[in-house]
C-alpha atoms as a PDB file:
ATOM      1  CA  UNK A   1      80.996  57.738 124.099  1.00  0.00           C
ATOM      2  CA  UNK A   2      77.318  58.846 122.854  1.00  0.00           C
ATOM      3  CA  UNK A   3      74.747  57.958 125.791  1.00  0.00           C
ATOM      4  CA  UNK A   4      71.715  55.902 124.181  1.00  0.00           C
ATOM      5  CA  UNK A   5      68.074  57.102 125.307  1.00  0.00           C
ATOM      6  CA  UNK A   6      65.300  54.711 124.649  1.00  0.00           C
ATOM      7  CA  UNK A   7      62.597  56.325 122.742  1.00  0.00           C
ATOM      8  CA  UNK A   8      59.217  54.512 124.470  1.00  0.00           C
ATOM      9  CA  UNK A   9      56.654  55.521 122.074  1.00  0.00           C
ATOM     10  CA  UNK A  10      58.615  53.259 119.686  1.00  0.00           C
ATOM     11  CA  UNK A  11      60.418  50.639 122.007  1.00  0.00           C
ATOM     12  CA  UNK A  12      58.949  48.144 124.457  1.00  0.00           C
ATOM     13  CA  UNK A  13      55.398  48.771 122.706  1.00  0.00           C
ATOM     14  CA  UNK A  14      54.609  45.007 123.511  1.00  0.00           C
ATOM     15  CA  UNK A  15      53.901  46.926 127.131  1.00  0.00           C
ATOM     16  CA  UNK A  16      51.553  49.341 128.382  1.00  0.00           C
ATOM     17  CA  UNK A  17      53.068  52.569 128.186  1.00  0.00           C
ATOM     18  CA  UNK A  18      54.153  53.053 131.595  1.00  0.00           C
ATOM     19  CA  UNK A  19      55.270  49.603 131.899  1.00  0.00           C
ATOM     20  CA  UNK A  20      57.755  50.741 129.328  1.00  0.00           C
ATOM     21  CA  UNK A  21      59.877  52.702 131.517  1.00  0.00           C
ATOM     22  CA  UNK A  22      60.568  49.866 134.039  1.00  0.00           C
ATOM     23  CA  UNK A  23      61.740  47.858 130.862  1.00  0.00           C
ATOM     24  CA  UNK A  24      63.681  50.121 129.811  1.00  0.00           C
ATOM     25  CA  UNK A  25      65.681  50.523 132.560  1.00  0.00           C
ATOM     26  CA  UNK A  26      65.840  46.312 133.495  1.00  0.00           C
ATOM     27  CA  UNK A  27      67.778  46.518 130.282  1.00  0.00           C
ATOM     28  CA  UNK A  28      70.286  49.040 130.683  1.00  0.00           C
ATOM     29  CA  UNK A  29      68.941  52.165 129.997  1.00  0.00           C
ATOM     30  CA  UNK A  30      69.581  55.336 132.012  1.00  0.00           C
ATOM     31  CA  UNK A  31      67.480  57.591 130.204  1.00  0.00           C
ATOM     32  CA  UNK A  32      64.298  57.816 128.028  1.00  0.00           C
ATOM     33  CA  UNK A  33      62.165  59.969 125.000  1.00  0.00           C
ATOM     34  CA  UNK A  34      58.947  59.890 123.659  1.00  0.00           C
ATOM     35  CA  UNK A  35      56.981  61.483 121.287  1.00  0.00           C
ATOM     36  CA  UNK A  36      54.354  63.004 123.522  1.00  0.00           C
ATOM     37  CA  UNK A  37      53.397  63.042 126.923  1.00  0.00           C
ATOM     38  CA  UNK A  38      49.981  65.075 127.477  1.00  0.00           C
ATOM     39  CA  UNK A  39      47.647  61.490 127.845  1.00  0.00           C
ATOM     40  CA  UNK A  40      49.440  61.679 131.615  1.00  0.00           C
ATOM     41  CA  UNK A  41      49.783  63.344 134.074  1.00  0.00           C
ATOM     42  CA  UNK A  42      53.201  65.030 134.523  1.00  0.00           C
ATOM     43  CA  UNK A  43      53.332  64.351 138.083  1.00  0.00           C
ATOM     44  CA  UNK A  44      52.429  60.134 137.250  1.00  0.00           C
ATOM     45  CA  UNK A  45      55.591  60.347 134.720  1.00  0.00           C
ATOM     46  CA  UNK A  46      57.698  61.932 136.753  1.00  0.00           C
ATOM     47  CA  UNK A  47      57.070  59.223 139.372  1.00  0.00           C
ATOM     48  CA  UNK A  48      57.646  56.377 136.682  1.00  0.00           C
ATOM     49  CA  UNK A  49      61.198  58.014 135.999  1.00  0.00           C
ATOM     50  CA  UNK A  50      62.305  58.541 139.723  1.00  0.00           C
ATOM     51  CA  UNK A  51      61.387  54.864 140.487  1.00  0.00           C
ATOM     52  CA  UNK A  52      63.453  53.245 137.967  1.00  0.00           C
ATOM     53  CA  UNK A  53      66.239  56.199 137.975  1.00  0.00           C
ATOM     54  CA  UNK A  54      65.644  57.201 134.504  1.00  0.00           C
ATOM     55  CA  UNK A  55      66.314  60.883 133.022  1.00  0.00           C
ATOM     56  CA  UNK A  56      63.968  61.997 130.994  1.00  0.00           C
ATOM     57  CA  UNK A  57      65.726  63.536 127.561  1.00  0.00           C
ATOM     58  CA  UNK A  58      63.615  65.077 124.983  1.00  0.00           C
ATOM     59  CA  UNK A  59      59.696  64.864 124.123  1.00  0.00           C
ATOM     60  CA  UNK A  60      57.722  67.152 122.163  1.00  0.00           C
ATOM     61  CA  UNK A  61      55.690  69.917 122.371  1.00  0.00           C
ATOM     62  CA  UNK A  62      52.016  69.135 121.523  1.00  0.00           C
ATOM     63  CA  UNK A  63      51.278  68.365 117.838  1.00  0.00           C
ATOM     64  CA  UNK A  64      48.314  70.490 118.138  1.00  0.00           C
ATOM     65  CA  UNK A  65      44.888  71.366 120.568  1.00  0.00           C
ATOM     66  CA  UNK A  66      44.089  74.240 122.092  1.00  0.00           C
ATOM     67  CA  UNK A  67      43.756  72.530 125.423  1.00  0.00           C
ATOM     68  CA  UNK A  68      45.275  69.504 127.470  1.00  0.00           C
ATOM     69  CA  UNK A  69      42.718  66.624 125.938  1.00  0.00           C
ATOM     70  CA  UNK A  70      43.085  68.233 122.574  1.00  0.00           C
ATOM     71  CA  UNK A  71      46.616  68.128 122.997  1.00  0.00           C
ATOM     72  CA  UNK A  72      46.977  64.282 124.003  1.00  0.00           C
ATOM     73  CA  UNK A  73      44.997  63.702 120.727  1.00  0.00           C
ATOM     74  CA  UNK A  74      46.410  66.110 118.653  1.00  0.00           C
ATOM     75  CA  UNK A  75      48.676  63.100 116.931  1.00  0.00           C
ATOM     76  CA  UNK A  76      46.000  60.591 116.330  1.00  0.00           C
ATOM     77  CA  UNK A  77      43.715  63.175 114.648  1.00  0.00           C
ATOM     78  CA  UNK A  78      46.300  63.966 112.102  1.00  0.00           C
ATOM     79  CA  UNK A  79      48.333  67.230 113.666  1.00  0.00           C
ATOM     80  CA  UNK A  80      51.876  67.479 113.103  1.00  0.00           C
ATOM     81  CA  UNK A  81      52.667  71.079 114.793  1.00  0.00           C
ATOM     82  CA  UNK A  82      52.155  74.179 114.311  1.00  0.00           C
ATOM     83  CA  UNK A  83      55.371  76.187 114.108  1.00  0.00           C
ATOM     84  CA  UNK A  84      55.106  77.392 110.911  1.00  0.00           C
ATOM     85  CA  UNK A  85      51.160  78.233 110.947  1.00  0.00           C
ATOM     86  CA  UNK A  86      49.961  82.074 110.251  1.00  0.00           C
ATOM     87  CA  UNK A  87      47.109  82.363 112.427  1.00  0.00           C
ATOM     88  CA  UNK A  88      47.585  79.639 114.722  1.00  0.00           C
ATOM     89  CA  UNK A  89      50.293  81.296 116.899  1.00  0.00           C
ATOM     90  CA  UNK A  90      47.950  81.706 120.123  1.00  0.00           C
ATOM     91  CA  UNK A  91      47.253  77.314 120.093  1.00  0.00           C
ATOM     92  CA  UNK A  92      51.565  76.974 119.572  1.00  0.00           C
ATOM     93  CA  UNK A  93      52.110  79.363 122.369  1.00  0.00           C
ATOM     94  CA  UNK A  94      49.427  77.815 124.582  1.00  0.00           C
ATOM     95  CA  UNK A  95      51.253  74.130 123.405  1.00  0.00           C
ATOM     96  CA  UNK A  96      54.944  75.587 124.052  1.00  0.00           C
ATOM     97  CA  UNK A  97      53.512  76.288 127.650  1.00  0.00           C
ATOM     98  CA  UNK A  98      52.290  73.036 128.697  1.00  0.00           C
ATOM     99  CA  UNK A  99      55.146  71.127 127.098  1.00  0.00           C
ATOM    100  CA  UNK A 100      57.136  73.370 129.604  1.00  0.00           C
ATOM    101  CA  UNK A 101      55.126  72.426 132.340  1.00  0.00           C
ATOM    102  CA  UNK A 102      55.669  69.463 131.647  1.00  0.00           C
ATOM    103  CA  UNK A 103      59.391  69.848 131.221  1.00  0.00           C
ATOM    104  CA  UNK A 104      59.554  71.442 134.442  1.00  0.00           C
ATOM    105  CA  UNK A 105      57.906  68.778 136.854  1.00  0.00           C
ATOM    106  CA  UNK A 106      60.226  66.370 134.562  1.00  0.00           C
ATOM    107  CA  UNK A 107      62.924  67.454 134.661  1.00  0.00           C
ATOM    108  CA  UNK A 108      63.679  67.379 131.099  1.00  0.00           C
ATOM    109  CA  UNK A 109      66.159  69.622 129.330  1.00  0.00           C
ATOM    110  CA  UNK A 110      64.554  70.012 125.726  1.00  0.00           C
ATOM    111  CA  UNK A 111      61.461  69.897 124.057  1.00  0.00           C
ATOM    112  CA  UNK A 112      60.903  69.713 120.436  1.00  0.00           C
ATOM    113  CA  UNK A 113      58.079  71.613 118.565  1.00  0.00           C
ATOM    114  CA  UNK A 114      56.895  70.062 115.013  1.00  0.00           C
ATOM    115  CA  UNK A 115      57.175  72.447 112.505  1.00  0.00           C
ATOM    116  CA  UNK A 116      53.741  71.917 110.493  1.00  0.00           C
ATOM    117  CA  UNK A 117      52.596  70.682 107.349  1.00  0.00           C
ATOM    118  CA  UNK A 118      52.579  73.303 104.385  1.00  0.00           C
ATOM    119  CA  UNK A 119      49.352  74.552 103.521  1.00  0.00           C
ATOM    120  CA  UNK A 120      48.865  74.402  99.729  1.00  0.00           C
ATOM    121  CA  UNK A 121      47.170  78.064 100.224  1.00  0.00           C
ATOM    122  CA  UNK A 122      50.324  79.698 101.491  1.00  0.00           C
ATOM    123  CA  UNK A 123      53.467  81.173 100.612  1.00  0.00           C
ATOM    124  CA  UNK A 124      56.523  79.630 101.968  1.00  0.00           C
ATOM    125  CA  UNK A 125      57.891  83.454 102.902  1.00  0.00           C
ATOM    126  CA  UNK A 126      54.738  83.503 105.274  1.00  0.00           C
ATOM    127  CA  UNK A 127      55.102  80.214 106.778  1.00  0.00           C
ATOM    128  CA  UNK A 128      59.095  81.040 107.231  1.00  0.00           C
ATOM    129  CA  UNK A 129      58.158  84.428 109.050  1.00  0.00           C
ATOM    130  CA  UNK A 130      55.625  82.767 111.343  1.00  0.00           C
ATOM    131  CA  UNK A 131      58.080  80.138 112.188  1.00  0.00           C
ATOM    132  CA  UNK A 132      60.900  83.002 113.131  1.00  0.00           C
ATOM    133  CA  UNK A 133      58.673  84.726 115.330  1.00  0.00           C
ATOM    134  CA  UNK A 134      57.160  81.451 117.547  1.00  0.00           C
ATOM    135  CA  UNK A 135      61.092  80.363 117.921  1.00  0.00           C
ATOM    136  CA  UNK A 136      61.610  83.761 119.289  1.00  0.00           C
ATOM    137  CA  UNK A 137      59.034  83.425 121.469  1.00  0.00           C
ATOM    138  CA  UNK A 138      59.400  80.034 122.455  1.00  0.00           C
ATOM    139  CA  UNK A 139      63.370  80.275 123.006  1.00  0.00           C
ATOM    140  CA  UNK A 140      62.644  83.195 125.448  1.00  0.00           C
ATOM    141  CA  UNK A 141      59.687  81.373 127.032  1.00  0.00           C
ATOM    142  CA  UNK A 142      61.995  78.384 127.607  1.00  0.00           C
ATOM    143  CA  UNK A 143      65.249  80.004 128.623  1.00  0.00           C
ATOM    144  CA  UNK A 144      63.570  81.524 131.727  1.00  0.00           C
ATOM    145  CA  UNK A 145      63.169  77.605 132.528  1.00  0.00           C
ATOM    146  CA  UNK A 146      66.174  76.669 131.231  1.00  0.00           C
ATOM    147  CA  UNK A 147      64.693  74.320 128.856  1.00  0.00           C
ATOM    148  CA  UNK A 148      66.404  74.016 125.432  1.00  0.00           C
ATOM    149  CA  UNK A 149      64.211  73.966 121.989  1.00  0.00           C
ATOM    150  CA  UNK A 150      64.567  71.955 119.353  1.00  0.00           C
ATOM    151  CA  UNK A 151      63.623  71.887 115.698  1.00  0.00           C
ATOM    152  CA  UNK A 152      64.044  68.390 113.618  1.00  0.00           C
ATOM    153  CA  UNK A 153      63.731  68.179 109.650  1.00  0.00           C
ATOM    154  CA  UNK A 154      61.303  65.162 109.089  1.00  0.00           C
ATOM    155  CA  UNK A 155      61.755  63.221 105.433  1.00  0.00           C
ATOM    156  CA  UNK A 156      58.749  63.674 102.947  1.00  0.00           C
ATOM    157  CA  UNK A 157      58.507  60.270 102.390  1.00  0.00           C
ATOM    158  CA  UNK A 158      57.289  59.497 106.005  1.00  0.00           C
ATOM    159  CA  UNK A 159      55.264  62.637 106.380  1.00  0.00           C
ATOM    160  CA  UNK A 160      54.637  64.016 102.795  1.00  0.00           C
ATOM    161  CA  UNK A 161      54.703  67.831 102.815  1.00  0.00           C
ATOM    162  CA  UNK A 162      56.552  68.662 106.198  1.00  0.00           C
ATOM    163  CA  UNK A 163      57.620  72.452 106.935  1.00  0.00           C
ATOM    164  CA  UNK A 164      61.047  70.852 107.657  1.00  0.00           C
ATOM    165  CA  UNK A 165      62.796  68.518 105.434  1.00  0.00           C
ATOM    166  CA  UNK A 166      66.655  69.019 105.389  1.00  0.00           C
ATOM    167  CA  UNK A 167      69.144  69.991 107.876  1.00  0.00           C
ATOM    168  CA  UNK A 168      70.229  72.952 106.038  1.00  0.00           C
ATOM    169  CA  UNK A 169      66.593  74.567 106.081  1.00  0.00           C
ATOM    170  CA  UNK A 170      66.478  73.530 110.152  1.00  0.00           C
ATOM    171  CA  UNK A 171      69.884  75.079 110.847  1.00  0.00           C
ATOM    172  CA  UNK A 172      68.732  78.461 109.127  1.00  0.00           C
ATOM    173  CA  UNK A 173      65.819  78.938 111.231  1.00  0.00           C
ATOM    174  CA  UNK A 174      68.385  78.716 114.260  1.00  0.00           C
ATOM    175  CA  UNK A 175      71.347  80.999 112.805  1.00  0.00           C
ATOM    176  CA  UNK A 176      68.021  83.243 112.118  1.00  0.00           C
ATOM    177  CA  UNK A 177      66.302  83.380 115.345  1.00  0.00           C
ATOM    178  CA  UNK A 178      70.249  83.092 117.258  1.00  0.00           C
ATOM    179  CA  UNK A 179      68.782  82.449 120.205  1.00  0.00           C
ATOM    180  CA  UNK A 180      71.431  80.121 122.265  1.00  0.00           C
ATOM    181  CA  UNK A 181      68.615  77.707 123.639  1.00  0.00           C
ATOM    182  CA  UNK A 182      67.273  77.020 120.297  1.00  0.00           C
ATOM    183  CA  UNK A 183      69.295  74.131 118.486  1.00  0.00           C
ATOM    184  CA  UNK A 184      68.505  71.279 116.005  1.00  0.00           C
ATOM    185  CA  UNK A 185      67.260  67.640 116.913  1.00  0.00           C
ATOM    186  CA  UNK A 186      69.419  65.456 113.687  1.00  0.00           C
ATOM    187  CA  UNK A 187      67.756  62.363 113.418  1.00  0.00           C
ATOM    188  CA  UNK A 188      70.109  60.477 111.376  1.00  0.00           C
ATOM    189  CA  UNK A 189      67.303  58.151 109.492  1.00  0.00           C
ATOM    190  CA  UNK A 190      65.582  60.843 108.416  1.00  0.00           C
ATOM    191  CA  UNK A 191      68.485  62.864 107.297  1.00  0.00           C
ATOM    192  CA  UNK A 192      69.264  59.688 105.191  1.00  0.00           C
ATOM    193  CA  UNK A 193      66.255  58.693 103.707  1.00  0.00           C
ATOM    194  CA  UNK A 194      65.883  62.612 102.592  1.00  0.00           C
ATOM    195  CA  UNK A 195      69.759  64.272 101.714  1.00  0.00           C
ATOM    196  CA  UNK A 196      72.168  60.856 102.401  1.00  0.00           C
ATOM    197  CA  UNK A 197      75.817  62.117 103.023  1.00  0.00           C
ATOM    198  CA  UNK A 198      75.283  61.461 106.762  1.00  0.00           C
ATOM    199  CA  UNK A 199      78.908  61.324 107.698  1.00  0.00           C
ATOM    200  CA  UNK A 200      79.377  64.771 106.061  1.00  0.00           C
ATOM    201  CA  UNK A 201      76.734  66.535 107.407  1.00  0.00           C
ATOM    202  CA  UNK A 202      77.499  64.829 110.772  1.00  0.00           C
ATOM    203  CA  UNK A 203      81.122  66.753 110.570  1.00  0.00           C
ATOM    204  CA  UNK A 204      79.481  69.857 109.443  1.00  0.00           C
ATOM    205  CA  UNK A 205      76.733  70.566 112.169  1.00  0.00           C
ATOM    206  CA  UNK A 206      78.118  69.100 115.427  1.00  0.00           C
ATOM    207  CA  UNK A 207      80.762  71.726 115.234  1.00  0.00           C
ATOM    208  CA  UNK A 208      78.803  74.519 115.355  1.00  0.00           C
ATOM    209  CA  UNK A 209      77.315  73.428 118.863  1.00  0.00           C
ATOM    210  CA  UNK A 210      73.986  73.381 117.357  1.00  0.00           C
ATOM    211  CA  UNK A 211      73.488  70.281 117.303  1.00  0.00           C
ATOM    212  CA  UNK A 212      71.079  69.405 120.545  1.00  0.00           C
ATOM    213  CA  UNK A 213      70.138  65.705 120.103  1.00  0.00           C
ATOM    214  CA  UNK A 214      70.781  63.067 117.617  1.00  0.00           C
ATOM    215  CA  UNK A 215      68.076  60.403 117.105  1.00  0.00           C
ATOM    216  CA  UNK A 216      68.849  56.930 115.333  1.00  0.00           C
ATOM    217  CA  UNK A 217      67.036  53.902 113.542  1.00  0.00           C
ATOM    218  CA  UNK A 218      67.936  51.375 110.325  1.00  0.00           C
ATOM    219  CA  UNK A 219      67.735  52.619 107.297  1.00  0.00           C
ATOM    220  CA  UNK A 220      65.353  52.177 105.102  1.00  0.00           C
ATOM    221  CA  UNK A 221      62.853  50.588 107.525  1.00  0.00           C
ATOM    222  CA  UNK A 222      63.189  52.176 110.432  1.00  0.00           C
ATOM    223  CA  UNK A 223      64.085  48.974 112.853  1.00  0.00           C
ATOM    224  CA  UNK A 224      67.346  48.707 115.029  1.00  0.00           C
ATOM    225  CA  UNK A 225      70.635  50.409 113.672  1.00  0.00           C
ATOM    226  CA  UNK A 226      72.200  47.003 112.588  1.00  0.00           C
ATOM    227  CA  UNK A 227      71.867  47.219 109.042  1.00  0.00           C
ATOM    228  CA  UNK A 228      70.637  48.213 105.873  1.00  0.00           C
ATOM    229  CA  UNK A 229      72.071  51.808 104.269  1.00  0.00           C
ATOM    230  CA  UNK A 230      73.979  53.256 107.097  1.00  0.00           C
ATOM    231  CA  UNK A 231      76.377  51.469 108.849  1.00  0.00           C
ATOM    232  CA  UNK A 232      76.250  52.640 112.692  1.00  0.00           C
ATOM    233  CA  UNK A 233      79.657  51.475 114.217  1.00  0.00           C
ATOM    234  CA  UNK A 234      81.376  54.031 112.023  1.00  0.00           C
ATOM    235  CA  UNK A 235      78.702  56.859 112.468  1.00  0.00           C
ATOM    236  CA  UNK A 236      79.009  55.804 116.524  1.00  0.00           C
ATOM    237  CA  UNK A 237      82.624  56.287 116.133  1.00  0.00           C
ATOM    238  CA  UNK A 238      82.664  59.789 114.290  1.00  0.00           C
ATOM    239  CA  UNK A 239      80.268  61.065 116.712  1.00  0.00           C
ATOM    240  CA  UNK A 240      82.621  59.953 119.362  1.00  0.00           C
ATOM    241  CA  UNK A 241      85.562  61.888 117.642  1.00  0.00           C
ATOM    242  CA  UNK A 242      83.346  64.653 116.745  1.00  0.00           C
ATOM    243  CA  UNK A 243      83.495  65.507 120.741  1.00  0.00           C
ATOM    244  CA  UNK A 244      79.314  65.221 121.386  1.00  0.00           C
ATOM    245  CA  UNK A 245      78.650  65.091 124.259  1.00  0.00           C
ATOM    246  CA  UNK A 246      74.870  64.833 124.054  1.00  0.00           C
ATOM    247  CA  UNK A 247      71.814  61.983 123.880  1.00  0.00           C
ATOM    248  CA  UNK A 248      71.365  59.933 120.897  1.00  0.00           C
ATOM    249  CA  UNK A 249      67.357  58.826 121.119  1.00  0.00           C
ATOM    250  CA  UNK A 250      67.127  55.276 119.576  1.00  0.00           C
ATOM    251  CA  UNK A 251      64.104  56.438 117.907  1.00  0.00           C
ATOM    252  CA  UNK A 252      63.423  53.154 115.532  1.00  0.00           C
ATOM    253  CA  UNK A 253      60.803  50.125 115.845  1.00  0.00           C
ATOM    254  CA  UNK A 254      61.813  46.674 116.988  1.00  0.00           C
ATOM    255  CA  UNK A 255      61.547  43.910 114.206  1.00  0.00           C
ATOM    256  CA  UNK A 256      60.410  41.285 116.941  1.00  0.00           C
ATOM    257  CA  UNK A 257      60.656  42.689 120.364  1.00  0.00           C
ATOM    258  CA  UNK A 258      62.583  45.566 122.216  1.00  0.00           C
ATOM    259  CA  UNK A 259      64.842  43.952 124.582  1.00  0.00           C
ATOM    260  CA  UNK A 260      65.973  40.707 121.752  1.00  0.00           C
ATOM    261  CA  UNK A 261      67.404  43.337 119.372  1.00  0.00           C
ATOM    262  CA  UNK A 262      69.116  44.947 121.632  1.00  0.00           C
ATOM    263  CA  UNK A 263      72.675  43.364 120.547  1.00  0.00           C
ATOM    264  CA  UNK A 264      73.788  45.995 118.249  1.00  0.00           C
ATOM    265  CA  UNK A 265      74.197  47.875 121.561  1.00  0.00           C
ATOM    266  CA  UNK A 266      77.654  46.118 121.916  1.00  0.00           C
ATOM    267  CA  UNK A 267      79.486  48.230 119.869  1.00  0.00           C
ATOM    268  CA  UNK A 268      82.047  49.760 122.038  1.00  0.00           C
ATOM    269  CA  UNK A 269      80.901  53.464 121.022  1.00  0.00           C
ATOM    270  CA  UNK A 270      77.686  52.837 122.526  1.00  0.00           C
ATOM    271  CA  UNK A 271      76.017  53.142 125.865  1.00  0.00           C
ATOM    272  CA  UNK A 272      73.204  53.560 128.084  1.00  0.00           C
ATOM    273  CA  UNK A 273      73.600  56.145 130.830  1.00  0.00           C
END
């Protein structure tokens, strides 16, 4: 059955954030996400987690900065990663290390690093090349941590202009780079909102093992997986029968608070640890 993380930049944000970990886990949950971590300490985190006997999943590498206070900002001032960025390899390498610093003192098994948005000025080629050698780097850098990266396609209608769109593009930089720590994060709303065929690209990619975390939200707001296009108990159920064995991130924002839409969580595919 897939194990449900609770994502905590998106859920419980009625709380401070590090009230948000003790809510999550007074409800069930045995493990958490979040976007990004860098406005704490790693050591304060870490100490949030081991009190409430949470496992921390997935988060991402900084969206940008060349230092830590750049980093926690990075986000808010409009960054959305720079894996794909000719001339801006030394800030992603100096990112990729913190995020496994952070990973480390953690205890987390994955980090994701956002691909970039496409300068107007550039030539995909380039912006392909650049993103094949940072993976290469970054997969090496990680495996001697034993930290897993990830790579996510993000839809265009969310963030217009994204390096990363569709799964296929995502699961070429891997087969490229063939490095076996580097895998794809599949969030399931954006793959909808962008491609649709869910189902069918759900049988296509978790077979190949390259698959490293699925995320999940409504479709086509983004609130709790209980309605709208996709309909969750049988996507639960293939994912069961597709043999992962991984963390699905509930990555979607609560239409009136975290813990009273939690219901959907009664499907018998689903659970929390």
């Amino acid at each position: 059955m897939p194990r449900c993380a609770a994502n905590l930049s998106l859920m419980y944000t009625e709380l401070p954030f590090l009230a948000r970990f003790g809510a999550a886990a007074r409800d069930g949950f045995r493990a958490v996400e979040y976007l990004f971590p860098y406005a704490y300490a790693a050591e304060e985190l870490a100490q949030q987690l081991v009190q409430h006997g949470l496992q921390q999943v997935l988060f991402n590498a900084p969206a940008g900065g060349g230092n830590l206070a750049e980093m926690a900002q990075a986000w808010e001032a409009g960054r959305r990663g720079s894996l794909c960025m000719p001339g801006e390899e030394a800030q992603f390498r100096e990112g990729v290390w913190q995020a496994l610093h952070y990973a480390q003192v953690l205890g987390c098994p994955r980090i994701h690093v956002m691909a970039g948005l496409v300068p107007h000025t550039l030539a995909r080629e380039a912006l392909v090349s650049t993103a094949h050698e940072n993976l290469r780097w970054a997969a090496q850098a990680a495996a001697d941590v034993g930290v897993e990266v990830l790579v996510a396609p993000i839809n265009g209608r969310d963030m217009p202009g994204y390096f990363l769109q569709a799964q296929d593009q995502a699961h070429s930089l891997v087969q490229t780079v063939a490095a076996p720590n580097l895998k794809v994060q599949m969030n399931l709303y954006h793959c909808q909102v962008m491609e649709g065929d869910v189902a069918t690209k759900l049988r296509t990619y978790l077979p190949t093992g390259r698959v490293g975390h699925i995320q999940v939200a409504g479709v086509p707001e983004g609130h709790e997986p209980d309605g709208g296009e996709l309909h969750y108990p049988y996507l639960f159920d293939l994912i069961d029968a597709l043999g992962y064995s991984g963390w699905v991130g509930c990555a979607y924002r609560p239409r009136h608070g975290t813990s009273q839409g939690l219901g959907w969580m009664a499907h018998p595919a689903c659970r929390m640890g």
